[in-house]
Protein backbone atom coordinates (compact mmCIF):
# COMPACT_ATOMS: atom_id res chain seq x y z
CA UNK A 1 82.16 85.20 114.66
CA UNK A 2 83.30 86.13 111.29
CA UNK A 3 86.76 85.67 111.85
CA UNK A 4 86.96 82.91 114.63
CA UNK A 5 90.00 80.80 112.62
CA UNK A 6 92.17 84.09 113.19
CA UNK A 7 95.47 83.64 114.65
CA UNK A 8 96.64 86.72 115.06
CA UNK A 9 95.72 90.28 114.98
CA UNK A 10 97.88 93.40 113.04
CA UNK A 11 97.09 96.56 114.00
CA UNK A 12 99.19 99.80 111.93
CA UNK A 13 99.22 102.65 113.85
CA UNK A 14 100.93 106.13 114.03
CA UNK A 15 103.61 106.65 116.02
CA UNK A 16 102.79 109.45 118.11
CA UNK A 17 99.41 110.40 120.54
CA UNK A 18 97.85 107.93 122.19
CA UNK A 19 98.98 104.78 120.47
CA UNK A 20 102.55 106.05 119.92
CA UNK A 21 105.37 103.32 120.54
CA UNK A 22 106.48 104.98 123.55
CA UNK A 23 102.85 104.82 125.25
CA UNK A 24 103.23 103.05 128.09
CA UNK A 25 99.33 102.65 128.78
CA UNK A 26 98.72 101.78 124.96
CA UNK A 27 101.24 98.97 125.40
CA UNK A 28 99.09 98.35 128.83
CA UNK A 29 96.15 98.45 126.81
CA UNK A 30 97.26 96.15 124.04
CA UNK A 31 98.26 93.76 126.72
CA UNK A 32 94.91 93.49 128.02
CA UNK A 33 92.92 93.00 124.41
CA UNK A 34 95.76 89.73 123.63
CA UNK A 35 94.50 88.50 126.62
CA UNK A 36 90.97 88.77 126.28
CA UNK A 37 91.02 87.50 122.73
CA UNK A 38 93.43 84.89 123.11
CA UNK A 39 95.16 86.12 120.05
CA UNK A 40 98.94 87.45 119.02
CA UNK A 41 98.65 91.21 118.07
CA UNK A 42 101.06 92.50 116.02
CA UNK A 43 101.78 95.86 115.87
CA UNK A 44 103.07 98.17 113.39
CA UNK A 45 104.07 101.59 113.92
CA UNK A 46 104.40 104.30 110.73
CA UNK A 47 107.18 106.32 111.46
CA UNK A 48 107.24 109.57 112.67
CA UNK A 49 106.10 112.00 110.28
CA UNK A 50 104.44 109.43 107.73
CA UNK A 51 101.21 109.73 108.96
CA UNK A 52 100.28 110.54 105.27
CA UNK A 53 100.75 106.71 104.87
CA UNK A 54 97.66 105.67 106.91
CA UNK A 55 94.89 104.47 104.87
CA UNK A 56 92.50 105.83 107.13
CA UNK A 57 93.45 109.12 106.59
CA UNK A 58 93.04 108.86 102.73
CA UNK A 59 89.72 106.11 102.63
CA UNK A 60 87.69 108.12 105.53
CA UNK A 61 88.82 111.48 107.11
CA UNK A 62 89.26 112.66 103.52
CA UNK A 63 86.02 111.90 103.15
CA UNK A 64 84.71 113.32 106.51
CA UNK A 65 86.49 116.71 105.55
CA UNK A 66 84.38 116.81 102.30
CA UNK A 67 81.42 116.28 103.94
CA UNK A 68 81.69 118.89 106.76
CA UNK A 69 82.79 121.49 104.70
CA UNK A 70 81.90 124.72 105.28
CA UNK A 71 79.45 124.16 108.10
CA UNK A 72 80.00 125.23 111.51
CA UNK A 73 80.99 122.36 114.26
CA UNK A 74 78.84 124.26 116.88
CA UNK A 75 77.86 120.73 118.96
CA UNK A 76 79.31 116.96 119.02
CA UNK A 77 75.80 116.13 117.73
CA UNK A 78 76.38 118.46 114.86
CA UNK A 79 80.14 116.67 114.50
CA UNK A 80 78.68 112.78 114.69
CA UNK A 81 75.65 113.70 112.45
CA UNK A 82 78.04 114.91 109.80
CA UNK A 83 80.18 111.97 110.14
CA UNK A 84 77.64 109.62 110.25
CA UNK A 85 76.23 111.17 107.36
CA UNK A 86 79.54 110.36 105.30
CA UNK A 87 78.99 108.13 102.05
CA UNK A 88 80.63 107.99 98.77
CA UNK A 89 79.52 106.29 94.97
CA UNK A 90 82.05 103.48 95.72
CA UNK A 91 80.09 102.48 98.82
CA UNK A 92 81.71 103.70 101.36
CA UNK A 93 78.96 104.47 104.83
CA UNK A 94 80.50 105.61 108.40
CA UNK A 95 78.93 105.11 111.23
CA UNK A 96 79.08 106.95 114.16
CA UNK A 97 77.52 107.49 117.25
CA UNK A 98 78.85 109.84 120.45
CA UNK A 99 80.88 108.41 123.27
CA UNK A 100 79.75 109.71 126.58
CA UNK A 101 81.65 107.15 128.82
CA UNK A 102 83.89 109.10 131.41
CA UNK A 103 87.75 108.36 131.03
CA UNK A 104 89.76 108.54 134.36
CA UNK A 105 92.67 111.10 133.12
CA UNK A 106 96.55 110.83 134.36
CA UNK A 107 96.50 107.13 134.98
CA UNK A 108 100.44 105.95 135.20
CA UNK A 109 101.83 102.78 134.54
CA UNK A 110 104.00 100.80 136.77
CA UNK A 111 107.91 99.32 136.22
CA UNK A 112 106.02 95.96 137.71
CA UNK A 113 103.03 96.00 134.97
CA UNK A 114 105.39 96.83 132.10
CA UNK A 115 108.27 94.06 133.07
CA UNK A 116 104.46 91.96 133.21
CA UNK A 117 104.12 92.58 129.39
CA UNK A 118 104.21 90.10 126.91
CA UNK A 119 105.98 92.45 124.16
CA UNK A 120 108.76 90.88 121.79
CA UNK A 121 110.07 93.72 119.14
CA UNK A 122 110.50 92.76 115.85
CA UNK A 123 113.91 91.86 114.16
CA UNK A 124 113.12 95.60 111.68
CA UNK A 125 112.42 98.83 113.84
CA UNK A 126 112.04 96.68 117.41
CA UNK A 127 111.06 100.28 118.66
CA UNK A 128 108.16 100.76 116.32
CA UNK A 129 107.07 96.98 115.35
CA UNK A 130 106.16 94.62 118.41
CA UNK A 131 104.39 91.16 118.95
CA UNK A 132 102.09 91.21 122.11
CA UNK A 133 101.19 87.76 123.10
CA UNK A 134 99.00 86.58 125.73
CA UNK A 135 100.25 86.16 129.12
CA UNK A 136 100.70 82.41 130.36
């Protein structure tokens, strides 16, 4: 494992869709992965309307939009191909391949599983910035 001396995990995020700060299932979800990894994952959240800060949008979808320029999205293959197809002179490759799993839709989260979570906010923006820790 390349990085089996980690001791913690920070993940940056945006703050709204499906890993907003006020996800309940994301926080679920986040919950989960500390466990399984046996690992602290801190969390940061850019706030609202500073998506523009996210490296990923600058070092990839930037990219992505260049490359699909112009030519019709007609199928997903079309859309993966074109991603997957995404390289620059710096050495930047993408790879991508099509989810087909099925997601179950409208799942709700319970006042017992989030009083369950191991979430601590952080001293600066406790509402965007979290530690999730693994349960005991």
């Amino acid at each position: 494992m390349e990085y089996s001396d980690a001791q913690s995990l920070m993940i940056t995020a945006d703050c709204g869709g499906s890993n907003g700060y006020k996800n309940k299932l994301w926080k679920v979800g986040l919950q989960k992965l500390a466990n399984e990894i046996n690992l602290s994952i801190y969390v940061c959240h850019f706030p609202p309307g500073t998506s523009k800060w996210n490296k990923i949008e600058h070092r990839l979808f930037s990219y992505i939009s260049k490359n699909w320029r112009g030519k019709p999205l007609l199928t997903k293959e079309v859309v993966v191909n074109l991603i997957a197809n995404t390289k620059t002179t710096k050495g930047l490759t993408v790879t991508a391949v099509l989810d087909e799993n099925d997601y179950n839709t409208g799942k709700k989260v319970t006042d017992k599983q989030l009083k369950s979570l191991n979430i601590v906010g952080n001293k600066f923006h406790p509402e965007w910035n979290c530690c999730v820790s693994k349960n005991q």
